[in-house]
N, C-alpha and C. Protein backbone atom coordinates (compact mmCIF):
# COMPACT_ATOMS: atom_id res chain seq x y z
N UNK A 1 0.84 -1.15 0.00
CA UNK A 1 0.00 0.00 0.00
C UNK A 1 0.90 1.23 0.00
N UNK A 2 0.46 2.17 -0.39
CA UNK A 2 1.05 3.48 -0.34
C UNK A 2 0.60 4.93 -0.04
N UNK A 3 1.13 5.44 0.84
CA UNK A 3 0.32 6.93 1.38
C UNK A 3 1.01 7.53 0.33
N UNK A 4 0.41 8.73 -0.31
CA UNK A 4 0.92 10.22 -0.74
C UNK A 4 0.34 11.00 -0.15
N UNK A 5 0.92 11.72 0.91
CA UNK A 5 0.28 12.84 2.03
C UNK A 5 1.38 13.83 1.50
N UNK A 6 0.86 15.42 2.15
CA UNK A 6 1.45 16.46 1.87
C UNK A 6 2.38 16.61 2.99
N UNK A 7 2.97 16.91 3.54
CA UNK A 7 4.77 17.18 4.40
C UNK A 7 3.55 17.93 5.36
N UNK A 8 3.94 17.58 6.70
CA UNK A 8 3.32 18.24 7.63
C UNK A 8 4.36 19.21 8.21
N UNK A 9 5.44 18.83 8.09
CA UNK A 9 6.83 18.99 8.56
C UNK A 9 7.48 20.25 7.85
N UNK A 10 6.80 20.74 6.87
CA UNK A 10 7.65 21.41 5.60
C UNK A 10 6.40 22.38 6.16
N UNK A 11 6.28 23.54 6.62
CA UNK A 11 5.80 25.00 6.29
C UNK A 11 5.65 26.27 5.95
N UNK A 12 6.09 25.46 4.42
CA UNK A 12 6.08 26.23 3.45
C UNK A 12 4.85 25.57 2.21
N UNK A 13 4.99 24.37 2.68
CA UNK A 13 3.68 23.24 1.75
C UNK A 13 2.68 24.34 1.95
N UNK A 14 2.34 24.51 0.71
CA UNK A 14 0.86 25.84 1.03
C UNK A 14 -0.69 24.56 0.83
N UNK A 15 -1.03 24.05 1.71
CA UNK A 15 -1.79 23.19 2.08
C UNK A 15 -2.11 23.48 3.75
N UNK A 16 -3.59 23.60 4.04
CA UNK A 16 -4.39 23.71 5.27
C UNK A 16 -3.81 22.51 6.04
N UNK A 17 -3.01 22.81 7.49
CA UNK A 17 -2.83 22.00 8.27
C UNK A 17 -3.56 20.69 8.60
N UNK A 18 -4.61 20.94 8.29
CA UNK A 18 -5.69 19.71 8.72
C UNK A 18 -5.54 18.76 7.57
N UNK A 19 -4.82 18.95 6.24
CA UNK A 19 -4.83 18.10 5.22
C UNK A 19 -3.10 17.44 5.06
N UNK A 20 -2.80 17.80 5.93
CA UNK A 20 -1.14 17.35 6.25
C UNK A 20 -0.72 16.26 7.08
N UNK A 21 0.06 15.48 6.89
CA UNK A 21 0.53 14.29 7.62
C UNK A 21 1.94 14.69 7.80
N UNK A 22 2.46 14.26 8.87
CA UNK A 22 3.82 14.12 9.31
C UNK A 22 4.21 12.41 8.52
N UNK A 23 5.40 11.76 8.21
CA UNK A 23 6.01 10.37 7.87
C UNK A 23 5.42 10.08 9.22
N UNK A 24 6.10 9.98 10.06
CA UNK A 24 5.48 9.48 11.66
C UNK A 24 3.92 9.36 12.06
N UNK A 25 3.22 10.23 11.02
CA UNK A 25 1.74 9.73 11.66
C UNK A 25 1.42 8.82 11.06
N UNK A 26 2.12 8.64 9.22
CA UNK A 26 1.50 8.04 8.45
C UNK A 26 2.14 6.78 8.87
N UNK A 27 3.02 6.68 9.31
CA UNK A 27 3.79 5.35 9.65
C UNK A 27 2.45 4.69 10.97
N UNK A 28 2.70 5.38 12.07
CA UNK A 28 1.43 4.74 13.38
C UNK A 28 -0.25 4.76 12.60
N UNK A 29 -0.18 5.17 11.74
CA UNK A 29 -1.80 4.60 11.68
C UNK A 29 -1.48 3.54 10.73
N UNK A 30 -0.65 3.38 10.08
CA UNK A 30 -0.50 2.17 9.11
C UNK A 30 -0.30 1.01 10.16
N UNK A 31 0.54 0.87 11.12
CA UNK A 31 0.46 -0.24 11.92
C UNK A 31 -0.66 -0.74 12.59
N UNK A 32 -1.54 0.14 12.72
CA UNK A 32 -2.92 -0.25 13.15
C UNK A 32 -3.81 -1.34 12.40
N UNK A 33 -3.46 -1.16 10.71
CA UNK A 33 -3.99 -2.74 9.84
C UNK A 33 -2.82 -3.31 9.27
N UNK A 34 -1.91 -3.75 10.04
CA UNK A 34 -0.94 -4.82 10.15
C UNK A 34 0.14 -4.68 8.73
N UNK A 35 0.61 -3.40 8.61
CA UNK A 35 1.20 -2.74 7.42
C UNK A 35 2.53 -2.29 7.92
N UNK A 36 3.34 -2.89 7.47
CA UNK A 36 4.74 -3.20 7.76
C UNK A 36 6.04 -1.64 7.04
N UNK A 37 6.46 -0.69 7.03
CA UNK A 37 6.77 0.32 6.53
C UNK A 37 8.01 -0.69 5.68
N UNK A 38 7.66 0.22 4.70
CA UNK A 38 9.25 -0.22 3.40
C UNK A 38 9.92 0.28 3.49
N UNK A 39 9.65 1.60 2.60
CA UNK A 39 10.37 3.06 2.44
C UNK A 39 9.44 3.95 2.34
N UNK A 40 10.50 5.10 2.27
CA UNK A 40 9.69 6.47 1.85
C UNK A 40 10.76 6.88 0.98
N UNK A 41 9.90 7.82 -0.22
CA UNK A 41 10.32 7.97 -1.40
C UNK A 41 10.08 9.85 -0.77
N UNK A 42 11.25 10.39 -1.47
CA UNK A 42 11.31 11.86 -0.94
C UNK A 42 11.52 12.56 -2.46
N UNK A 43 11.34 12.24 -3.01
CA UNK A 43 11.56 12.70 -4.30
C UNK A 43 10.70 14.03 -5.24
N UNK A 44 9.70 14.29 -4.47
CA UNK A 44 8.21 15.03 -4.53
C UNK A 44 8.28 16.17 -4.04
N UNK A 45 8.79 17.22 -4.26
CA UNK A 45 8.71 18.58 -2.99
C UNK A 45 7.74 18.79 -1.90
N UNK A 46 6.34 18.45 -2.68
CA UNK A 46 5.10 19.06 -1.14
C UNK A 46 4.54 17.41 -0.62
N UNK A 47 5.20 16.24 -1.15
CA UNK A 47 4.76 15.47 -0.51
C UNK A 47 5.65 14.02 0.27
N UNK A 48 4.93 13.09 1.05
CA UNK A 48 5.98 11.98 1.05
C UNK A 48 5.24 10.76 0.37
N UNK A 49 5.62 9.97 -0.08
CA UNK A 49 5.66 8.92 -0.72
C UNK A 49 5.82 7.37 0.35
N UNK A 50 5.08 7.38 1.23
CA UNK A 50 5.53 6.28 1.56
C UNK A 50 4.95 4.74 1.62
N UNK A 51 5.78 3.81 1.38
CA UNK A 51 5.43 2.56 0.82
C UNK A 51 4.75 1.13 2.22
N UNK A 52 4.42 0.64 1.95
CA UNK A 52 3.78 -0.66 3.15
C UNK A 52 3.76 -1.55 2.23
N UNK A 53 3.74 -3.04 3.11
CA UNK A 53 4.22 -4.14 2.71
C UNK A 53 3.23 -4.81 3.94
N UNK A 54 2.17 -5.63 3.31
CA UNK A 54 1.01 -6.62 4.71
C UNK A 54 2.07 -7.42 5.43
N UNK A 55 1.62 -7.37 6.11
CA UNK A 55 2.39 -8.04 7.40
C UNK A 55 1.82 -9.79 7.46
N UNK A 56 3.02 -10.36 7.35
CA UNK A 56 2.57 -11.52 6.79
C UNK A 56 2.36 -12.62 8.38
């Protein structure tokens, strides 16, 4: 699975706080349905890219 959220972290992202994720939030709610973190892809200026793998 994969989040693309906007940088919560970066404020300069011209995006309403309430539509922003930190890597760290998106990481703890992914463990909640048994989603294992890969990577994160940083390659995107206003966003992160990050990857899950089911937890087998």
């Amino acid at each position: 699975m994969v989040f693309v959220e906007y940088k919560a972290e970066d404020p300069k992202v011209p995006i309403k706080p309430l539509h922003k994720m930190s890597e760290a939030q998106i990481r703890k709610e992914a463990e909640v349905f048994a989603l294992d973190w890969e990577r994160t892809v940083s390659t995107l200026p206003w966003q992160h890219v990050v990857i899950f793998r089911k937890r087998n």
